[in-house]
Protein backbone atom coordinates (compact mmCIF):
# COMPACT_ATOMS: atom_id res chain seq x y z
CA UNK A 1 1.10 7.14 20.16
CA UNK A 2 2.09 10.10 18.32
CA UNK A 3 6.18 8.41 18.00
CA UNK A 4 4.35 4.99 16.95
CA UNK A 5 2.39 6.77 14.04
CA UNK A 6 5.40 8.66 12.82
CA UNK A 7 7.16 5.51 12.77
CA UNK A 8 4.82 3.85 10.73
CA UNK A 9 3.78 6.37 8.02
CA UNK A 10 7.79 7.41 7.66
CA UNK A 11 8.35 3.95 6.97
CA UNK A 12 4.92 2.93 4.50
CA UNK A 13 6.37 6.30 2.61
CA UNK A 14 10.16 4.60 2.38
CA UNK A 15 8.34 1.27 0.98
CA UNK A 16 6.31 3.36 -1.43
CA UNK A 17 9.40 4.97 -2.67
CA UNK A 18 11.39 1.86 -2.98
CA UNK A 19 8.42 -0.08 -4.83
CA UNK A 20 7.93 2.79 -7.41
CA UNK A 21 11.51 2.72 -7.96
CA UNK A 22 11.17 -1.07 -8.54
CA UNK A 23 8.44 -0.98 -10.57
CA UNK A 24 9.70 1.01 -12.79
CA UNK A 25 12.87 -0.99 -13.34
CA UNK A 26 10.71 -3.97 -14.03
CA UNK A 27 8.43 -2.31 -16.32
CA UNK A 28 11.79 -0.94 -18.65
CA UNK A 29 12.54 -4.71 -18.10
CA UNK A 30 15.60 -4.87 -15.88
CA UNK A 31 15.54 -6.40 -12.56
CA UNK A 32 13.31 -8.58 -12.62
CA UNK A 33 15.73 -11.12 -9.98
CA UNK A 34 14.15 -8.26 -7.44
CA UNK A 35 10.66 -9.21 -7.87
CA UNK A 36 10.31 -11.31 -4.94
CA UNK A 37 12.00 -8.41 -2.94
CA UNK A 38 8.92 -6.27 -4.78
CA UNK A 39 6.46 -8.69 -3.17
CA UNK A 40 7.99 -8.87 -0.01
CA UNK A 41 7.60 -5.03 0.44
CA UNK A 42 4.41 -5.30 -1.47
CA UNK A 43 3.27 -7.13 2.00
CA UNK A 44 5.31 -5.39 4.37
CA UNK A 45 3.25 -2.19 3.04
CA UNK A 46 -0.40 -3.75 3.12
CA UNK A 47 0.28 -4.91 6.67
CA UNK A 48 1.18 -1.47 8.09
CA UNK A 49 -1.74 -0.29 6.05
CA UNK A 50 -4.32 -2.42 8.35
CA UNK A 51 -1.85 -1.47 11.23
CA UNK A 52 -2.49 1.82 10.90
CA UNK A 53 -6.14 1.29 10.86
CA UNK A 54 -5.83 -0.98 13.54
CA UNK A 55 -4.26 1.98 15.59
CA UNK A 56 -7.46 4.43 13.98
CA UNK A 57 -10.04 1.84 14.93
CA UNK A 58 -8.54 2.34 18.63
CA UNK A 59 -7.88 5.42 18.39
CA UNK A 60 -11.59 6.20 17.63
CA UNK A 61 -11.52 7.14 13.51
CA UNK A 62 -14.46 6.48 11.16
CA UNK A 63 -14.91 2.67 11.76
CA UNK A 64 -15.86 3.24 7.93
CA UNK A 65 -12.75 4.63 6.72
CA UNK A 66 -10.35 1.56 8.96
CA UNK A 67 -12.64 -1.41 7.64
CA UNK A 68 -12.49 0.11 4.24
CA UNK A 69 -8.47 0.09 4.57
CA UNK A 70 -8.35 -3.22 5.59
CA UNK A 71 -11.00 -4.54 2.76
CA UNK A 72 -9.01 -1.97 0.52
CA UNK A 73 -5.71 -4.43 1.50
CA UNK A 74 -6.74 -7.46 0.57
CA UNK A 75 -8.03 -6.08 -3.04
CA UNK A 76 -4.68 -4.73 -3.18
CA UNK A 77 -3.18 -8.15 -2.12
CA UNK A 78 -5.39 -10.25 -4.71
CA UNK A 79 -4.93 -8.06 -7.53
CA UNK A 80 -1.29 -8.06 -7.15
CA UNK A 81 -1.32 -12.28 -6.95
CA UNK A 82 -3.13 -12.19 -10.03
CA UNK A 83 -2.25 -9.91 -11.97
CA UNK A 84 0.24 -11.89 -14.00
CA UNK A 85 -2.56 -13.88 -15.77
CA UNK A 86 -4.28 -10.62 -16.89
CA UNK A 87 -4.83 -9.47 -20.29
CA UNK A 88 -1.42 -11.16 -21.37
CA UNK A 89 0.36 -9.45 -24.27
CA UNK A 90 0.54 -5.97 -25.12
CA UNK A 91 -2.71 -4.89 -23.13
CA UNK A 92 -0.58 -6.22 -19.77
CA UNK A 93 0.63 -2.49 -19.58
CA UNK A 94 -3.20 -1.74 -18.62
CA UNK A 95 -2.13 -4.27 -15.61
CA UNK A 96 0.64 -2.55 -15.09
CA UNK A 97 -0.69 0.82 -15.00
CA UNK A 98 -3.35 -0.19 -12.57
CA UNK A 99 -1.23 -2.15 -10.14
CA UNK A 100 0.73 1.16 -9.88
CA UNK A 101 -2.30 3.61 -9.59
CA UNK A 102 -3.95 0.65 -7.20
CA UNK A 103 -0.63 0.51 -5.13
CA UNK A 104 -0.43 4.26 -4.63
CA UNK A 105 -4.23 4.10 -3.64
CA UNK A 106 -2.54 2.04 -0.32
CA UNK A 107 -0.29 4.27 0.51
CA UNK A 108 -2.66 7.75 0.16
CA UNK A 109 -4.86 5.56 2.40
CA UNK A 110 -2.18 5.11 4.69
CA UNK A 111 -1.96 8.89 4.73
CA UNK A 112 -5.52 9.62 5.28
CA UNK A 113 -5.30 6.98 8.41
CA UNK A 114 -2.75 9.22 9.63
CA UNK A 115 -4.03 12.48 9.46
CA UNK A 116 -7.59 11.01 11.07
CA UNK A 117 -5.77 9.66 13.90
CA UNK A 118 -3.64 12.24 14.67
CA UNK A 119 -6.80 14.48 14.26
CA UNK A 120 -8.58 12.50 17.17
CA UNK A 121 -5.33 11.86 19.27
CA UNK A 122 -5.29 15.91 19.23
CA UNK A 123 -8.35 16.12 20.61
């Protein structure tokens, strides 16, 4: 179990990395042939989110914390489906700003699952 988690968190970190990177060279307005790419990994990231809580649920975490992760997901999912027909104009970059903060929110979450699982794996 341990080799499965590793797996998973090393590889929601890579897709974190790769989607700030992208972000950012949408919002200085290059790139923007990538953004399907950016949704794609977008997905790829909320599914090993509710994975990993998946794994916690079994694994015997908070049943709290795992149902929040997956409920957490699909906000993350709708806001980032939407998000294009809010606040158009120069307030977008409030959009922006929280589609980043709400994006990193996944992937801390991810890290929490982690730690909480490996805590009761350890035991």
């Amino acid at each position: 179990m341990k080799n499965t988690i590793n797996v998973l968190q090393y590889a929601v970190r890579l897709l974190a990395l790769l989607q700030v990177a992208l972000g950012f060279q949408f919002w200085s307005g290059r790139s923007f042939a990538l953004l399907p790419v950016h949704m794609r990994m977008g997905e790829m990231l909320i599914a090993l989110l509710w994975i990993l809580a998946g794994i916690g649920l079994r694994a015997g975490i908070k049943p709290g914390l795992a149902i929040g992760a997956i409920a957490y997901g699909f906000l993350v999912f709708a806001f980032a489906m939407n998000m294009g027909k809010l606040l158009p104009g120069g307030a977008h970059e409030v959009i922006r700003l929280l589609h980043l903060l709400i994006g990193l929110g996944a992937v801390g979450l991810a890290e929490i699952l982690e730690y909480e699982v490996r805590l009761e794996v350890g035991k």
